[in-house]
Protein backbone atom coordinates (compact mmCIF):
# COMPACT_ATOMS: atom_id res chain seq x y z
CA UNK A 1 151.40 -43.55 27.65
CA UNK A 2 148.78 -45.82 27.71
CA UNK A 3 146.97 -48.21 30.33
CA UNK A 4 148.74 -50.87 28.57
CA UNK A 5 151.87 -49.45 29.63
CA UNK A 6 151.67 -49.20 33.36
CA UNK A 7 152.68 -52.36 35.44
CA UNK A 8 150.21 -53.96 37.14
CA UNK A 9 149.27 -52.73 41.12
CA UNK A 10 149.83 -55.10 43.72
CA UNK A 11 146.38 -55.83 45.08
CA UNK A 12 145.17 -57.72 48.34
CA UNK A 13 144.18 -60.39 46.23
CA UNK A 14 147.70 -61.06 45.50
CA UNK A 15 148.43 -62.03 49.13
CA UNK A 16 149.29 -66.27 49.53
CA UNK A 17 147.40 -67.73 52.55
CA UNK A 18 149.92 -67.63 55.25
CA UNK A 19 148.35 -69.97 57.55
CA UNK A 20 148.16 -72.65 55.03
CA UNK A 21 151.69 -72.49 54.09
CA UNK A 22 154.28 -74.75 56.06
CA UNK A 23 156.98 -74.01 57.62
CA UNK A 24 159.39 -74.67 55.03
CA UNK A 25 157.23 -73.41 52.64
CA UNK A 26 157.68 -69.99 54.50
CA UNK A 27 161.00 -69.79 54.46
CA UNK A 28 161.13 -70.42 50.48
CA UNK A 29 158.19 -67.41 49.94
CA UNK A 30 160.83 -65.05 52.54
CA UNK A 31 163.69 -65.85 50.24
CA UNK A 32 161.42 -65.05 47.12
CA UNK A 33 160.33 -62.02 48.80
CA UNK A 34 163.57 -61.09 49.69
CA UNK A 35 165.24 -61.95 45.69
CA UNK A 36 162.41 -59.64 44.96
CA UNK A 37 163.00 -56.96 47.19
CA UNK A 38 166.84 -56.54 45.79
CA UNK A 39 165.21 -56.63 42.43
CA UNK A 40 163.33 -53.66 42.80
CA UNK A 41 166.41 -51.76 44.46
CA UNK A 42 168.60 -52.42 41.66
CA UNK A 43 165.67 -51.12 39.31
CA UNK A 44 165.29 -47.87 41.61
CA UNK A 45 169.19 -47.33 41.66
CA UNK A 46 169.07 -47.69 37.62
CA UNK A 47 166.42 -45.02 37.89
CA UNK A 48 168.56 -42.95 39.44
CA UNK A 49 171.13 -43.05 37.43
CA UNK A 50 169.17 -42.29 34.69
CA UNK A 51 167.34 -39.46 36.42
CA UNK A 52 170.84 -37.60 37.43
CA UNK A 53 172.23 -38.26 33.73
CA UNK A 54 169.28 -36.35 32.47
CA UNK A 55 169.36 -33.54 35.26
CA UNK A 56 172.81 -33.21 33.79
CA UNK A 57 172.27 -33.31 30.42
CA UNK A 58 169.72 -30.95 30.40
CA UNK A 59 170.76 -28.40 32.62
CA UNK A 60 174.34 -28.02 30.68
């Protein structure tokens, strides 16, 4: 595996500028936040699944 590979780090930099961002505009970056959140659940739970099909696999 190379650098190349690996998914880029959230940083500090990545952060919006809250105080700038209207109302409205807040609510929109939540839901985004939120879409992203469920995202990286279902990618976890797929991980899982993989992971115990493995397990199995290799310990028959």
């Amino acid at each position: 595996m190379s650098e190349d590979d690996l998914e880029p780090i959230f940083t500090v930099e990545d952060r919006k500028n809250l105080a700038v961002m209207s109302i409205d505009a807040l609510h929109q970056y939540i839901s985004e936040l939120e879409a992203e959140i469920e995202r990286t659940r279902e990618a976890i739970g797929g991980k899982h699944d993989a992971r115990s099909t493995a397990d199995t696999f290799f310990k028959s």
